[in-house]
C-alpha atoms as a PDB file:
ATOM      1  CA  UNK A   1     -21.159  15.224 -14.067  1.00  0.00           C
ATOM      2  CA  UNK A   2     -17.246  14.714 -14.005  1.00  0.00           C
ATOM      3  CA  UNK A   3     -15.147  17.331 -13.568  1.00  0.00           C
ATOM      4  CA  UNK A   4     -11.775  18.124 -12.363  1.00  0.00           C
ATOM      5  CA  UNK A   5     -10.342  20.424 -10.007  1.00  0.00           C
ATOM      6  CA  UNK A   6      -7.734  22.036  -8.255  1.00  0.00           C
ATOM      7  CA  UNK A   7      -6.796  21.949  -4.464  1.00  0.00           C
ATOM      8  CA  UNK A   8      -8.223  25.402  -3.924  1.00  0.00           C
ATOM      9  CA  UNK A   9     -11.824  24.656  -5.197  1.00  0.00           C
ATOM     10  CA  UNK A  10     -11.248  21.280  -3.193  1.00  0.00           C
ATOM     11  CA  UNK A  11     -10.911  23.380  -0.196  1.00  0.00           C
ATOM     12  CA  UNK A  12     -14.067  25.615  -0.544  1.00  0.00           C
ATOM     13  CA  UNK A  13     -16.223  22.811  -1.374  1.00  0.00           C
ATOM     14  CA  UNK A  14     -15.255  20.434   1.503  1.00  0.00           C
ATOM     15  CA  UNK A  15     -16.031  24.149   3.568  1.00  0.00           C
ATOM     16  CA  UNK A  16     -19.191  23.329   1.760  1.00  0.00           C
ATOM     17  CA  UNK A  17     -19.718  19.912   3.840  1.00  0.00           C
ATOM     18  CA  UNK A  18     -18.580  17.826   0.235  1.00  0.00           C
ATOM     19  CA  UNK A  19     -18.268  14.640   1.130  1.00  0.00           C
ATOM     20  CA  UNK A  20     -15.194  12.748   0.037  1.00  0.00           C
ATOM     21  CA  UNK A  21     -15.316   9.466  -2.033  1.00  0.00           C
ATOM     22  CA  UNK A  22     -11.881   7.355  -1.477  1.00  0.00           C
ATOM     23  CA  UNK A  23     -12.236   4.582  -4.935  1.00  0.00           C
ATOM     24  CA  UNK A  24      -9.156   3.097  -3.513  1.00  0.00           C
ATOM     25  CA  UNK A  25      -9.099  -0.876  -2.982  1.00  0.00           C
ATOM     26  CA  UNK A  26     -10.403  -1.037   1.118  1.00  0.00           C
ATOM     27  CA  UNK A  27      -6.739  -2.259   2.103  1.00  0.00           C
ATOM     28  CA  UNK A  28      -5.111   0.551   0.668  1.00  0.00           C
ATOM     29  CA  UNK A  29      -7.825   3.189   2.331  1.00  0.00           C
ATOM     30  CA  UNK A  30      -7.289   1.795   5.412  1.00  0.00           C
ATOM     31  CA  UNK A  31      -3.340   2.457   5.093  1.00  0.00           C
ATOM     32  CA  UNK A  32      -4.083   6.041   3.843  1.00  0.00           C
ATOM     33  CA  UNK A  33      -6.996   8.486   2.840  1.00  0.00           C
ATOM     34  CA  UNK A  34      -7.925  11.493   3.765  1.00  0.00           C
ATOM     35  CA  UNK A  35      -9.535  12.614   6.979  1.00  0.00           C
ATOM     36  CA  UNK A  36     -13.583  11.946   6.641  1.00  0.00           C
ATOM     37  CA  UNK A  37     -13.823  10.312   3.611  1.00  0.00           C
ATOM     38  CA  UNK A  38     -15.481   7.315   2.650  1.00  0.00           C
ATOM     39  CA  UNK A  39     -14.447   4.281   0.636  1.00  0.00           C
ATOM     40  CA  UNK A  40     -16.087   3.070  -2.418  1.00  0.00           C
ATOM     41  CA  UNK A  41     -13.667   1.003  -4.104  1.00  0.00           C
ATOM     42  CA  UNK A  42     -13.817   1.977  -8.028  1.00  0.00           C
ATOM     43  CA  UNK A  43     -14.627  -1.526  -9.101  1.00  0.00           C
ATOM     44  CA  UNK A  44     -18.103  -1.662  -6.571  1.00  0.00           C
ATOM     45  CA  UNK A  45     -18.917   2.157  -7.584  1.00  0.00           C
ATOM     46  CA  UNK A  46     -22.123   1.668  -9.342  1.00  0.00           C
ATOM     47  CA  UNK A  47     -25.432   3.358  -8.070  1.00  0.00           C
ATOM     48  CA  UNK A  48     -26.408   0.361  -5.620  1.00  0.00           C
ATOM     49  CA  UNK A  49     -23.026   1.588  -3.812  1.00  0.00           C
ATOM     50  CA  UNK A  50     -23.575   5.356  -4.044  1.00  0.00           C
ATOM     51  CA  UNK A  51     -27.178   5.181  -3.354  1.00  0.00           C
ATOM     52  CA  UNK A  52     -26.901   6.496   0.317  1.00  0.00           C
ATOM     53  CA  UNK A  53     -24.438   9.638  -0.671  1.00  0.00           C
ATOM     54  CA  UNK A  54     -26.833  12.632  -0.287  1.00  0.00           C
ATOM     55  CA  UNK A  55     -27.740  14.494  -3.552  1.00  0.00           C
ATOM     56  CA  UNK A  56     -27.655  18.244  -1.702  1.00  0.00           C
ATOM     57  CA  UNK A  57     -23.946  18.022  -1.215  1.00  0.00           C
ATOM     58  CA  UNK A  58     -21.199  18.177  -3.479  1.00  0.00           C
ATOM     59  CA  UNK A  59     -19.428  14.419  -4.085  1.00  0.00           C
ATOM     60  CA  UNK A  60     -15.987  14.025  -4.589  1.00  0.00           C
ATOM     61  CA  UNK A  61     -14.379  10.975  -5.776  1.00  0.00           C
ATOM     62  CA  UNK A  62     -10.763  10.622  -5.842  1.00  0.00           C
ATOM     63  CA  UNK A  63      -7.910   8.002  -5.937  1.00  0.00           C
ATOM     64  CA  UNK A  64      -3.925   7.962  -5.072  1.00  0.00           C
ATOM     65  CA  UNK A  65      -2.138   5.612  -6.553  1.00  0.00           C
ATOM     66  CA  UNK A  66       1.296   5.137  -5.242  1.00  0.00           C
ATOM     67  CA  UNK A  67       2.823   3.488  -8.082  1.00  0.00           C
END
């Protein structure tokens, strides 16, 4: 299920152990993302790729884009 939120619920659920989904490109991850999370690039997101996130824990996918 999608859904967006807002900084302060992105607080309490990382204090949940959420783990954090960076779909940047892997280049532009490795220049900047946020502590702990983990790169998926959006264009390999499929379920092979997200197969080993663990379903007890809130996921969080996000992107930056600079431009």
């Amino acid at each position: 299920m999608l859904t967006t939120i807002q900084l302060d619920k992105l607080q309490e659920l990382i204090k949940q152990a959420a783990i954090l989904v960076d779909v940047l490109p892997a280049d532009e991850y490795t220049r900047e993302h946020l502590p702990g999370a983990i790169n998926i690039p959006l264009k390999t997101l499929n379920h092979a790729t997200t197969a080993m996130l663990p379903s007890d824990r809130p996921i969080i996918a996000y992107c930056h884009d600079f431009q």
